[in-house]
Protein backbone atom coordinates (compact mmCIF):
# COMPACT_ATOMS: atom_id res chain seq x y z
CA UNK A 1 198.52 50.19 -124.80
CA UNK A 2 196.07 47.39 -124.29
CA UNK A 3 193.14 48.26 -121.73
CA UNK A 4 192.83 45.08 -118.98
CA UNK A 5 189.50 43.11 -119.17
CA UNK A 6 188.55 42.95 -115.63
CA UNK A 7 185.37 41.00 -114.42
CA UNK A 8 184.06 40.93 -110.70
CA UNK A 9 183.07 38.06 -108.83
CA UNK A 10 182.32 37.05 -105.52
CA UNK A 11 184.41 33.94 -105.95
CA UNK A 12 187.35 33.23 -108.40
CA UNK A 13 188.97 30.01 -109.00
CA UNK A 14 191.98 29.07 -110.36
CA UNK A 15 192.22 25.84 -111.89
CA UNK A 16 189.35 23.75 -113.75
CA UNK A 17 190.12 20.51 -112.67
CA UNK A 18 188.13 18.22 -109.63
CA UNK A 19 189.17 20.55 -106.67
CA UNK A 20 187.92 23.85 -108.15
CA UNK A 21 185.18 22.69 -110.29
CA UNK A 22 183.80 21.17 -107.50
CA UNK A 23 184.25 24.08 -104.83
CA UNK A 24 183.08 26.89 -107.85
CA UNK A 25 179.61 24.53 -108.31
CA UNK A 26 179.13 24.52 -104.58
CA UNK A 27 179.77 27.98 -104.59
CA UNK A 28 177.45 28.74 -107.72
CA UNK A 29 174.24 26.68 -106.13
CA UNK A 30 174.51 28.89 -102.59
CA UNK A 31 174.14 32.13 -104.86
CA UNK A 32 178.04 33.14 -105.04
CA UNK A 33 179.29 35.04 -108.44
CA UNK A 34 182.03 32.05 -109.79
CA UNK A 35 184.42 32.50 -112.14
CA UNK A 36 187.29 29.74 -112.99
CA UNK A 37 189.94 30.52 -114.48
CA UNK A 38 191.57 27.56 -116.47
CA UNK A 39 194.73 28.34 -118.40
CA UNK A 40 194.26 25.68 -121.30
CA UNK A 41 192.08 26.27 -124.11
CA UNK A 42 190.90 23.00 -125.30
CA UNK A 43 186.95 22.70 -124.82
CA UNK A 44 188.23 19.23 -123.07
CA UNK A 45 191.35 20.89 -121.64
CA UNK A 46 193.57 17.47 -120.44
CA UNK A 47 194.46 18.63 -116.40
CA UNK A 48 195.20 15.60 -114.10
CA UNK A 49 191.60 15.43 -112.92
CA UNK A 50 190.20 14.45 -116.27
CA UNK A 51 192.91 11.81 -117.04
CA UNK A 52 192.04 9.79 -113.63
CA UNK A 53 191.36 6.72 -113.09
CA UNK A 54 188.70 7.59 -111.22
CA UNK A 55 189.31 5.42 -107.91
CA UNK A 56 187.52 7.53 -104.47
CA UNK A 57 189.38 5.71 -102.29
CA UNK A 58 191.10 6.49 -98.51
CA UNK A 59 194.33 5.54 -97.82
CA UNK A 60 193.45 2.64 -100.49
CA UNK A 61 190.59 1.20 -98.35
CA UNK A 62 187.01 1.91 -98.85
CA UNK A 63 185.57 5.34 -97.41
CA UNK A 64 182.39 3.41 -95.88
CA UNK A 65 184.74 2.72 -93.33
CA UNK A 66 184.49 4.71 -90.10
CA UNK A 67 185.64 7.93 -89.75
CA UNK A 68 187.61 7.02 -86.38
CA UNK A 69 189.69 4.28 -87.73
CA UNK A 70 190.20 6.09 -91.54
CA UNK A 71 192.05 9.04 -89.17
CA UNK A 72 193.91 6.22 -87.35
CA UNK A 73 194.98 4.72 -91.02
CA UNK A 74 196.22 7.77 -92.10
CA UNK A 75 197.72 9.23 -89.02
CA UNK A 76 199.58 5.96 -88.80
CA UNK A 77 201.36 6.46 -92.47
CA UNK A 78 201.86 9.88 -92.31
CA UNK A 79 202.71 10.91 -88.11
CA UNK A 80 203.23 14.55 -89.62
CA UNK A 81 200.35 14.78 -90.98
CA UNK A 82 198.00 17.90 -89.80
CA UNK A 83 195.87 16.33 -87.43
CA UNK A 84 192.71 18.39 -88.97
CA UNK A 85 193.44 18.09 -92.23
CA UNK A 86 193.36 14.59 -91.60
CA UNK A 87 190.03 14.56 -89.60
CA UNK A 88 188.53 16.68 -92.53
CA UNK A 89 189.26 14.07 -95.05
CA UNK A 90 188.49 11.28 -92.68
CA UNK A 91 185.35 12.79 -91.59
CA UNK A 92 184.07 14.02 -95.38
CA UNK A 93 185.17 11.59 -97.72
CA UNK A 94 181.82 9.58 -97.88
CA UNK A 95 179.85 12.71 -97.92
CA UNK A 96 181.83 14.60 -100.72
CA UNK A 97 180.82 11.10 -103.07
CA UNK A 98 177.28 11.85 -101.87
CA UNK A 99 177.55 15.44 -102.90
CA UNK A 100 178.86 14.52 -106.37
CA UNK A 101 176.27 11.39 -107.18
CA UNK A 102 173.55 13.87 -106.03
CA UNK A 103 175.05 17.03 -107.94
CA UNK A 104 176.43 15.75 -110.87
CA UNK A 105 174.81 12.62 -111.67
CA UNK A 106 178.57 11.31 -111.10
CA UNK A 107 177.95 7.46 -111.41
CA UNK A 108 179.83 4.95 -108.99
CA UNK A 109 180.23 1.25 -109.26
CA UNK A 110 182.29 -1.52 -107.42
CA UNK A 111 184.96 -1.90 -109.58
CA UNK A 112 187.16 -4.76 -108.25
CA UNK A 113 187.07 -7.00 -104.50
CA UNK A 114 189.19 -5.24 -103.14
CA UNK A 115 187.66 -2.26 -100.96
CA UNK A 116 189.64 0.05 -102.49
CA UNK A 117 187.69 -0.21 -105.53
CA UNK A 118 184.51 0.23 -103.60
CA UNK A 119 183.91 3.62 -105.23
CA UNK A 120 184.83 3.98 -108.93
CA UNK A 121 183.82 6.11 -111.49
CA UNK A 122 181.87 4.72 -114.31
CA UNK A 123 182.57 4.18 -116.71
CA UNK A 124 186.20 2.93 -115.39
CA UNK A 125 189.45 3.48 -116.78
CA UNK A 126 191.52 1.51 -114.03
CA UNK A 127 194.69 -0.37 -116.06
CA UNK A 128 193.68 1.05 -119.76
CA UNK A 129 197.19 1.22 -121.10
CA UNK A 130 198.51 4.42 -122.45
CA UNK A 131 196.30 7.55 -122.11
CA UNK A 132 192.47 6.73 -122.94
CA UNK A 133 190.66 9.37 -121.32
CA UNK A 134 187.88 10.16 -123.26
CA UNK A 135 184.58 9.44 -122.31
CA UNK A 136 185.79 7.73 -119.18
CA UNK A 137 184.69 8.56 -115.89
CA UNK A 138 186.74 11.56 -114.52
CA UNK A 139 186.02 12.91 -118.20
CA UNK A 140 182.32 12.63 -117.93
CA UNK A 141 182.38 14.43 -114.21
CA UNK A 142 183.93 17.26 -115.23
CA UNK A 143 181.89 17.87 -117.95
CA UNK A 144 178.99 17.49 -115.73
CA UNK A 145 180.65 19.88 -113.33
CA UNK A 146 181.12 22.43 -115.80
CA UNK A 147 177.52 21.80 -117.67
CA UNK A 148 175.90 22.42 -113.85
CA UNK A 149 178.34 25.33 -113.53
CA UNK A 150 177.00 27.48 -116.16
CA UNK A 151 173.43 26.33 -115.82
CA UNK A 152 173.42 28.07 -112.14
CA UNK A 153 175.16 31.08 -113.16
CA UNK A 154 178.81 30.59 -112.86
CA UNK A 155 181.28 30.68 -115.52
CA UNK A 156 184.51 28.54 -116.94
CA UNK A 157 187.11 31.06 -118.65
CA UNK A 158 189.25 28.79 -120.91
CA UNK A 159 192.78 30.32 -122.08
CA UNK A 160 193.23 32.74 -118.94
CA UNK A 161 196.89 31.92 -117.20
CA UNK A 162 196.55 33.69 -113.61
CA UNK A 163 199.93 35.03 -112.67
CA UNK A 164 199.61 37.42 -109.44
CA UNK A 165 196.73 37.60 -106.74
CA UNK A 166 195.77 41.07 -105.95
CA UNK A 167 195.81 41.84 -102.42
CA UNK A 168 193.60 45.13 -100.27
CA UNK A 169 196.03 45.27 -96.98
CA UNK A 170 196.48 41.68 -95.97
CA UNK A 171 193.64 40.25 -97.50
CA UNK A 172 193.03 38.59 -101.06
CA UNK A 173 191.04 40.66 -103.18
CA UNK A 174 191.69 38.97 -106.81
CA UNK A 175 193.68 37.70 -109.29
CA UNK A 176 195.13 38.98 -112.70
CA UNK A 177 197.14 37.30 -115.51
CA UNK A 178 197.06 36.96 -119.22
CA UNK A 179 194.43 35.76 -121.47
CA UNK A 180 195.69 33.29 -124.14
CA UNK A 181 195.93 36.40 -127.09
CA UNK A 182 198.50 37.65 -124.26
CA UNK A 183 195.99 40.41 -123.16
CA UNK A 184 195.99 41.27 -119.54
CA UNK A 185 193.12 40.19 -117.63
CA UNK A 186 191.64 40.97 -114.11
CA UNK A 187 188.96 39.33 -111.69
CA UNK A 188 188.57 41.57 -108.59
CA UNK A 189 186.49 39.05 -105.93
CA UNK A 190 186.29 38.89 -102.68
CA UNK A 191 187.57 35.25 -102.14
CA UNK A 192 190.08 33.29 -104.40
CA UNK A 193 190.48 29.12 -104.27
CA UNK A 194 193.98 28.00 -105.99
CA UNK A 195 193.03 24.88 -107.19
CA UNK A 196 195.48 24.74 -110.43
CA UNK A 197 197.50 21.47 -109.33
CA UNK A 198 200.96 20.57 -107.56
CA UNK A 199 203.93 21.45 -109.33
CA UNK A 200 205.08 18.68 -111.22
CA UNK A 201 205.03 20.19 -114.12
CA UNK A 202 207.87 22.67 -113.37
CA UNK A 203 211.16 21.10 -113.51
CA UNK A 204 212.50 24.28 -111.46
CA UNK A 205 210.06 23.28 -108.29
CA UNK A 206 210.68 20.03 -109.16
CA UNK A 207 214.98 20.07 -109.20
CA UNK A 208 214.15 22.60 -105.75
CA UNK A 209 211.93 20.43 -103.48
CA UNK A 210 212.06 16.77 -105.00
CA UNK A 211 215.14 15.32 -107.41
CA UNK A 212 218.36 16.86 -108.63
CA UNK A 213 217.24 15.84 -112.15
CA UNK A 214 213.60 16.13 -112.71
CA UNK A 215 213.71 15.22 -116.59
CA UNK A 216 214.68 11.39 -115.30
CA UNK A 217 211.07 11.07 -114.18
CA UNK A 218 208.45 9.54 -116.12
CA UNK A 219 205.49 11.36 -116.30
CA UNK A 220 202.37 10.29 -115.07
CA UNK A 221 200.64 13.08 -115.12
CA UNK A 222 199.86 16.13 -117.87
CA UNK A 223 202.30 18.53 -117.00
CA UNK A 224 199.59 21.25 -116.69
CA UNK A 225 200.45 21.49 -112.82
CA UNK A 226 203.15 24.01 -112.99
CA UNK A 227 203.07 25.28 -109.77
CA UNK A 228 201.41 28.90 -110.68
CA UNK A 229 199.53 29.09 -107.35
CA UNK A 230 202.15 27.98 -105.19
CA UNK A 231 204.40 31.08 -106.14
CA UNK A 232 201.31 33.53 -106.16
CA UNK A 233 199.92 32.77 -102.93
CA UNK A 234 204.04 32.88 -101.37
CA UNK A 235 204.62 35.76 -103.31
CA UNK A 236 201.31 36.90 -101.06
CA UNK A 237 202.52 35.92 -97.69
CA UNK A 238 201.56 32.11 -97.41
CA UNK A 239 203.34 29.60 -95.60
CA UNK A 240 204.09 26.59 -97.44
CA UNK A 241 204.06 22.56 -95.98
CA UNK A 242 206.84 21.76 -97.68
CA UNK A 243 207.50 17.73 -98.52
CA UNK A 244 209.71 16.41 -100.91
CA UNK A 245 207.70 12.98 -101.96
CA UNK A 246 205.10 12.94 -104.40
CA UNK A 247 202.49 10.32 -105.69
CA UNK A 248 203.49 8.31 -108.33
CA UNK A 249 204.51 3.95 -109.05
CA UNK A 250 207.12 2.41 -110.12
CA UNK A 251 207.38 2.81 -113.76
CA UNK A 252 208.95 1.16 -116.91
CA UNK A 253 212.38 3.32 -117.78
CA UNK A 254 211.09 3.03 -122.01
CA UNK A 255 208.12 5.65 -120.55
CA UNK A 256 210.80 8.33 -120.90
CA UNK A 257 210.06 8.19 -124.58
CA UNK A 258 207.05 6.24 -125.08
CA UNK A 259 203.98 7.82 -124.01
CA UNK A 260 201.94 4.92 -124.75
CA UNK A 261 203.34 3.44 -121.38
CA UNK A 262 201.95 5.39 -118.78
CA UNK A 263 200.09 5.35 -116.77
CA UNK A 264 199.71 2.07 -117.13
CA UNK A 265 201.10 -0.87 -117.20
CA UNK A 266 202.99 -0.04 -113.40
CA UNK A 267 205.46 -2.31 -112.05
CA UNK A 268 204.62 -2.13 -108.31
CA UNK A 269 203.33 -5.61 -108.35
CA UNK A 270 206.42 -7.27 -109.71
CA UNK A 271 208.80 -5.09 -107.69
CA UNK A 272 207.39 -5.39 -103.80
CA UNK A 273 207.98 -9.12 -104.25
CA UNK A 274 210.71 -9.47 -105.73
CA UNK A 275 213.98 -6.58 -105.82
CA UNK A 276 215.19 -2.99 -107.26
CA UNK A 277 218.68 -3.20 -108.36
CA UNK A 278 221.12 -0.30 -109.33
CA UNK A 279 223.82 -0.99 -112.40
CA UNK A 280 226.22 -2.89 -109.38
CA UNK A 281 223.85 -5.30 -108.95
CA UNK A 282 223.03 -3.98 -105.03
CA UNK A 283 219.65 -3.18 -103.20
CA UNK A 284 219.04 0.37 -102.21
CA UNK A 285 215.53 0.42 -100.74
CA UNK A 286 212.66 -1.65 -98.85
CA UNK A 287 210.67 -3.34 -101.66
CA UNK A 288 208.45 -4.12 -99.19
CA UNK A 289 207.01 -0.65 -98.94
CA UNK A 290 205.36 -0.96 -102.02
CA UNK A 291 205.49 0.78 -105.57
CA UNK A 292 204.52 4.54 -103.92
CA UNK A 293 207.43 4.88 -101.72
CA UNK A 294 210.10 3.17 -104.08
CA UNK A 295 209.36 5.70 -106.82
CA UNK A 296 210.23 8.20 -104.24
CA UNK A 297 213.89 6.41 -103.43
CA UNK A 298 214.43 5.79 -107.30
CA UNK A 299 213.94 9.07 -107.83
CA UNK A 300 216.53 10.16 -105.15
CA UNK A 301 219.43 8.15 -106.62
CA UNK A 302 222.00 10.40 -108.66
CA UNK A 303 220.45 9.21 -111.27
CA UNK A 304 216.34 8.33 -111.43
CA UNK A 305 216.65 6.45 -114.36
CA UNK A 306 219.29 3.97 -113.74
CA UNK A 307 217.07 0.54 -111.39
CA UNK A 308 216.36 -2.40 -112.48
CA UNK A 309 213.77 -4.77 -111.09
CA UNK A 310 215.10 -8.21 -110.81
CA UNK A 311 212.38 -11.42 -110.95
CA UNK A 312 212.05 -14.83 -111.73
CA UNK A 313 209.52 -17.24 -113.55
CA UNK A 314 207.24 -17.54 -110.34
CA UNK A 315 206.90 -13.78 -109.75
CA UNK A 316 206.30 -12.84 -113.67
CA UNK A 317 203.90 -15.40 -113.73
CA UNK A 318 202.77 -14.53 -110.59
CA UNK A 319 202.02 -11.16 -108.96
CA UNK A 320 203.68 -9.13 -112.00
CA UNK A 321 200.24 -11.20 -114.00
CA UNK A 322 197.53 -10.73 -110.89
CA UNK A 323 196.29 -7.36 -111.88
CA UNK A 324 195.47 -5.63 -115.27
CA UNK A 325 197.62 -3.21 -113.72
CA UNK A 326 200.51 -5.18 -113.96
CA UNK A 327 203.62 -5.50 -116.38
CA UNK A 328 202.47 -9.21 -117.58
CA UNK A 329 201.66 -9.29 -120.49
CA UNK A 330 200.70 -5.29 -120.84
CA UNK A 331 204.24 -4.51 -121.01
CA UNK A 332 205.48 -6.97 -123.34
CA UNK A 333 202.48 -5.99 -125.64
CA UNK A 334 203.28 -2.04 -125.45
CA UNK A 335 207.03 -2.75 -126.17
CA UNK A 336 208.51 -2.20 -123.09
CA UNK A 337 211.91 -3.13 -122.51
CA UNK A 338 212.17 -6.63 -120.84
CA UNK A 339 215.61 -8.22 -120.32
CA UNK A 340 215.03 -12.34 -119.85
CA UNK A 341 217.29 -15.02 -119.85
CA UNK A 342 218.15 -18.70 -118.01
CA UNK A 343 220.69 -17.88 -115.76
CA UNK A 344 221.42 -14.09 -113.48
CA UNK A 345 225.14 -14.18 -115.22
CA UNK A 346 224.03 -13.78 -118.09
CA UNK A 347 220.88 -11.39 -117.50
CA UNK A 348 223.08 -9.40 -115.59
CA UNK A 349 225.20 -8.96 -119.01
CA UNK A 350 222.44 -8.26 -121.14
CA UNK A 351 220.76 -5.58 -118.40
CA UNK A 352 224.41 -3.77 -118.15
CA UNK A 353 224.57 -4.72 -114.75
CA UNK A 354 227.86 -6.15 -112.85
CA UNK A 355 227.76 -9.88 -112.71
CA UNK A 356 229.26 -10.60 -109.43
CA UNK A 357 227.74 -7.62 -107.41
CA UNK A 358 223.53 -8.94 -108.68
CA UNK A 359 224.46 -12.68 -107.82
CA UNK A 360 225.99 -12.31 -104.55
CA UNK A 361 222.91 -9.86 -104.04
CA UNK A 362 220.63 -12.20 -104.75
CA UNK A 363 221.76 -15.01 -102.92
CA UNK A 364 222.23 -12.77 -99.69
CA UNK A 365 218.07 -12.07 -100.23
CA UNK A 366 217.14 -15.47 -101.20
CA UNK A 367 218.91 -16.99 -98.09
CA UNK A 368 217.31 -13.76 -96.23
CA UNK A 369 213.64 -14.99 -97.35
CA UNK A 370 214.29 -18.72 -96.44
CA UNK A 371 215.20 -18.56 -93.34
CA UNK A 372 212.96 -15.07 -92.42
CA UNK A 373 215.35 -12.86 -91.96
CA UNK A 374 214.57 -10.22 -94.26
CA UNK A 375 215.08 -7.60 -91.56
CA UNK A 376 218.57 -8.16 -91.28
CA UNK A 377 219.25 -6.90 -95.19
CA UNK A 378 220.87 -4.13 -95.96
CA UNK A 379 218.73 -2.51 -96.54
CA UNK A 380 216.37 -4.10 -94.59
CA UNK A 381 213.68 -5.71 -95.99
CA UNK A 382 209.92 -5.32 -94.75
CA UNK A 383 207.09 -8.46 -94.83
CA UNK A 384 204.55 -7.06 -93.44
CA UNK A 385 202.41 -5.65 -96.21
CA UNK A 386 203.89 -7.66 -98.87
CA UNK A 387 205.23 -11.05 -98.58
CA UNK A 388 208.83 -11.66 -100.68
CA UNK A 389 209.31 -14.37 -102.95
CA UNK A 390 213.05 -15.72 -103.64
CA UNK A 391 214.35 -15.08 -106.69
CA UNK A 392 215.54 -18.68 -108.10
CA UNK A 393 213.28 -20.30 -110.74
CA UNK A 394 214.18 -19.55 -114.42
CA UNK A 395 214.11 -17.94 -116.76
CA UNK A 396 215.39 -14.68 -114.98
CA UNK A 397 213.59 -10.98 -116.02
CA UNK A 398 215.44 -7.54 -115.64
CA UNK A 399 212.95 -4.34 -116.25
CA UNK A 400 214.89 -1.31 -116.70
CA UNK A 401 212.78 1.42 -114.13
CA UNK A 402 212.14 4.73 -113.57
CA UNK A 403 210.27 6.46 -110.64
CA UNK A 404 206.63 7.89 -112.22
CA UNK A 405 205.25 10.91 -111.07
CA UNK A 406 201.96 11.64 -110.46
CA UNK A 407 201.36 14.65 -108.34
CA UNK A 408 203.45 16.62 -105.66
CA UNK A 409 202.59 16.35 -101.92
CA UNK A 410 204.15 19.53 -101.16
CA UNK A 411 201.84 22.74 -100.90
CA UNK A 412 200.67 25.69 -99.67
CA UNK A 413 199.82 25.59 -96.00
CA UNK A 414 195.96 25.36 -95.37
CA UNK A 415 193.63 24.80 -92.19
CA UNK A 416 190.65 22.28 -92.52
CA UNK A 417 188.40 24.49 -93.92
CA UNK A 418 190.83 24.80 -96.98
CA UNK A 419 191.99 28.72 -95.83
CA UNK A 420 195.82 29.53 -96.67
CA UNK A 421 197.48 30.12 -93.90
CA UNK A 422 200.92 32.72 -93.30
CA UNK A 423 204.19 31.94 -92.50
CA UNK A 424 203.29 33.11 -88.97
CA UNK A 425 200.16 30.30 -89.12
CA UNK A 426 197.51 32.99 -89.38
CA UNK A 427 194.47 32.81 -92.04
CA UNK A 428 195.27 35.19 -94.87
CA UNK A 429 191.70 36.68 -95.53
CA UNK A 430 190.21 36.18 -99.00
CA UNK A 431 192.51 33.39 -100.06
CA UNK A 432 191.93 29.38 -100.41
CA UNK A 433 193.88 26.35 -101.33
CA UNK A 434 192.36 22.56 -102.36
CA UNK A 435 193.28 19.96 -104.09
CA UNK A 436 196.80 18.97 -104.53
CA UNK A 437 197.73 22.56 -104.44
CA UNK A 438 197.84 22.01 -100.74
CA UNK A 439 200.46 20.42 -98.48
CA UNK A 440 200.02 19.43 -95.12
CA UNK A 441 198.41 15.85 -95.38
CA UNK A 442 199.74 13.70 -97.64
CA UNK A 443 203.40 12.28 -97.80
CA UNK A 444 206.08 12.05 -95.01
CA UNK A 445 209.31 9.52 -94.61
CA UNK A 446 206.68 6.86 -95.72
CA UNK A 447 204.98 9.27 -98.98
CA UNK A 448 202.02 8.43 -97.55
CA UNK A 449 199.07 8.71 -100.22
CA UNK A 450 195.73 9.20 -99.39
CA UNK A 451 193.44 8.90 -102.89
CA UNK A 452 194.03 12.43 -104.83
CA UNK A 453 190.49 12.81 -106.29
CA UNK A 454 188.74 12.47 -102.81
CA UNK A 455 190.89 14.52 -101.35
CA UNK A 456 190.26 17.27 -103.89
CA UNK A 457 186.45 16.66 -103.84
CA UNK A 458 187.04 16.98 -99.75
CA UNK A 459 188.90 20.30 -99.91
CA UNK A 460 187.08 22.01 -102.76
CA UNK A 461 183.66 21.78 -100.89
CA UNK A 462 185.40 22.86 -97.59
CA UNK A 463 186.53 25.79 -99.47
CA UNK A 464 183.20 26.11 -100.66
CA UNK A 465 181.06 25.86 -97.83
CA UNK A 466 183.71 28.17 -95.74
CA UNK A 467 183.42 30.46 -98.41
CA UNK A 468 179.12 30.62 -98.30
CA UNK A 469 179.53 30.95 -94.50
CA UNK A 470 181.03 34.65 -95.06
CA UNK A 471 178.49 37.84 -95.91
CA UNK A 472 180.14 39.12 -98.83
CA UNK A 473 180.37 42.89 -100.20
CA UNK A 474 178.83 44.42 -102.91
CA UNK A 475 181.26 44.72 -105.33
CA UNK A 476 178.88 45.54 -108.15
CA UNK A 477 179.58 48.12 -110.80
CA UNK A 478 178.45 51.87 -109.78
């Protein structure tokens, strides 16, 4: 019989990625006793956080912009939103890039003319094909984070896996799991922050809350969100704001088995202008809703792997070439599959779809977009955002796709100062949620996204500061 290591801390955090390294160094300079808990081992372990591209954005606009019309921007994609979880993001975002440039030395350049680029982490790793993390931006920060975590006192547990919070009535009062040797392992605190992820990274949540076959999604992400903290914190009494989109893009179908092509090259810019094809040649979604939102319906067909993006000459040489983001030439370099030929008959043939059912598609859209009547489509077709090009200079491309996830917008339920909330909508004492652990802003019909590393900057130091507000009891040894 093993005896259970058991440390106490004011404040324990689950999860070593933006979110809780951020809210545990917040919590470490106001005097708190931190300890994170990150289940990998790695001295570099790879979470989502550290594999970012490292875009702060809002909503994909600049967060100079005023607070007032950044809550209009997102209330207006996401109507369900929580109106102050929205205001809280709206209202911090600037300040939590403040707090990191003057906390962490974080570094921020302009990294493209669009303002969504306004804040980037240097050094950049926007468009890098395949997974070149190291020494990038989002790597750098949480080093930094973690280097200014022990400095003031706190600590960063590698190889701990928290399974079960510990609870003193209705109140959080811990959490214990396993340490990586499989020993048991304790933290009795008085305040906990799950910060370990969403849960794509469990196929189970996944086939529950989002697709009938999860293992038809590419992965965008590292698979270390598994949804741990979800179950803990409803196994404690939390409500959950359940929504079944996540973040992702529109993918290449070859990253099923080639790692090498994700995250990038996406094809979001070839697909919104031009149109996502299942095997019978048909339409089944607004391309004009951009590469977020059509992952979402790709991966809601019976099968997720089974569109194909259909373009010409003028959008491959076009949009799908714009951005270093895009498919041209990235994914012909990577070895991506690409289906071209002179005529649709024949691409059709060669992309295993039906013949008859992509040409009279295409000519239904192509008369659609010359005489601007896109709206009448089936489905319709949107023009708003992004403008559609007709599909009829040669030669023809057909790019097998697959929807890419990134993170899950589903979570536990949590007020703007990051607190879980019950089922019943009360604060559970003790007990925190930040990051993209929590649900309530993000996603809706739409799968509304709203920039993943601000928002977990945003919610860790609202955790944080919440947290420093409280006078907390001695819980040292006697």
């Amino acid at each position: 019989m093993f005896e259970k290591k058991s440390l106490v801390a004011d404040v324990a955090v689950i999860g070593g990625g933006l979110a809780g390294m951020v809210s545990a160094l917040c919590c470490a300079m106001h005097g708190r006793r931190v300890v994170v808990l990150e289940k990998l081992t790695d001295q570099r372990y790879v979470c989502n956080s550290r594999i970012a591209s490292g875009v702060f954005h809002v909503a994909m606009t600049t967060p100079q912009t005023s607070p007032q019309a950044l809550q209009a921007r997102m209330a207006s994609r996401n109507p369900g939103g929580r109106p102050e979880l929205v205001k809280a993001l709206s209202d911090d975002a600037l300040q939590a890039i403040h707090w990191l440039r003057d906390n962490t030395d974080a570094r921020f350049i302009r990294a493209g003319a669009e303002a969504l680029y306004d804040y980037v982490l240097a050094p950049p790793s926007v468009a890098r094909t395949g997974r070149q993390w190291q020494g990038r931006g989002a790597d750098v920060l949480l080093r930094n984070l973690e280097a200014r975590l022990v400095s003031g006192g706190g600590q960063l547990m590698r190889g701990i896996r928290a399974e079960r919070l510990l609870m003193e009535g209705s109140a959080c009062a811990g959490v214990e799991g396993l340490m990586s040797d499989a020993l048991p392992f304790e933290v009795r605190s008085s305040c906990v922050v799950i910060a370990d992820g969403g849960f794509q990274g469990s196929d189970e949540l996944l086939a529950r809350y989002v697709c009938a076959h999860p293992s038809r999604l590419v992965h965008r992400n590292t698979r270390t969100g598994a949804g741990d903290g979800l179950r803990m914190a409803l196994a404690a009494g939390a409500g959950m704001t359940m929504d079944p989109g996540f973040y992702g893009h529109v993918q290449s179908r070859s990253g099923l088995t080639d790692d090498s092509l994700w995250p990038y090259p996406w094809l979001d810019e070839l697909v919104r202008c031009s149109i996502l094809v299942t095997a019978d040649g048909h339409r089944f979604a607004d391309e004009g809703r951009g590469g977020i939102y059509l992952a979402n319906q790709i991966a809601r067909l019976p099968d997720p792997a089974s569109s194909i993006v259909i373009a010409d000459a003028a959008a491959w040489e076009g949009p799908a070439a714009d951005r270093p983001t895009g498919p041209n030439p990235k994914l012909l370099l990577a070895g991506g599959t690409i289906f071209k030929a002179n005529n649709l008959g024949e691409l059709a043939i060669m992309a295993s779809i039906n013949p008859q059912g992509l040409l009279s598609e295409v000519a239904r859209y192509n008369e659609a977009v010359a005489s601007e009547t896109c709206g009448m489509l089936d489905p319709a077709r949107t023009v708003s955002d992004f403008k559609p090009w007709p599909i009829s200079r040669s030669p023809f491309y057909a790019i097998p796709a697959a929807a890419g996830i990134t993170y899950t917008l589903g979570g536990i339920s949590v007020d703007a100062a990051s607190r879980v909330l019950k089922t019943s909508g009360d604060v559970l004492p003790g007990l925190y949620a930040a990051g993209s652990a929590a649900g309530g802003l993000e996603g809706g019909e739409g799968a509304a996204y709203f920039g993943g590393l601000v928002k977990a900057a945003v919610t860790g130091l609202r955790a944080a500061k919440d947290i420093c507000s409280r006078k907390f009891p001695d819980r040292s040894p006697h």
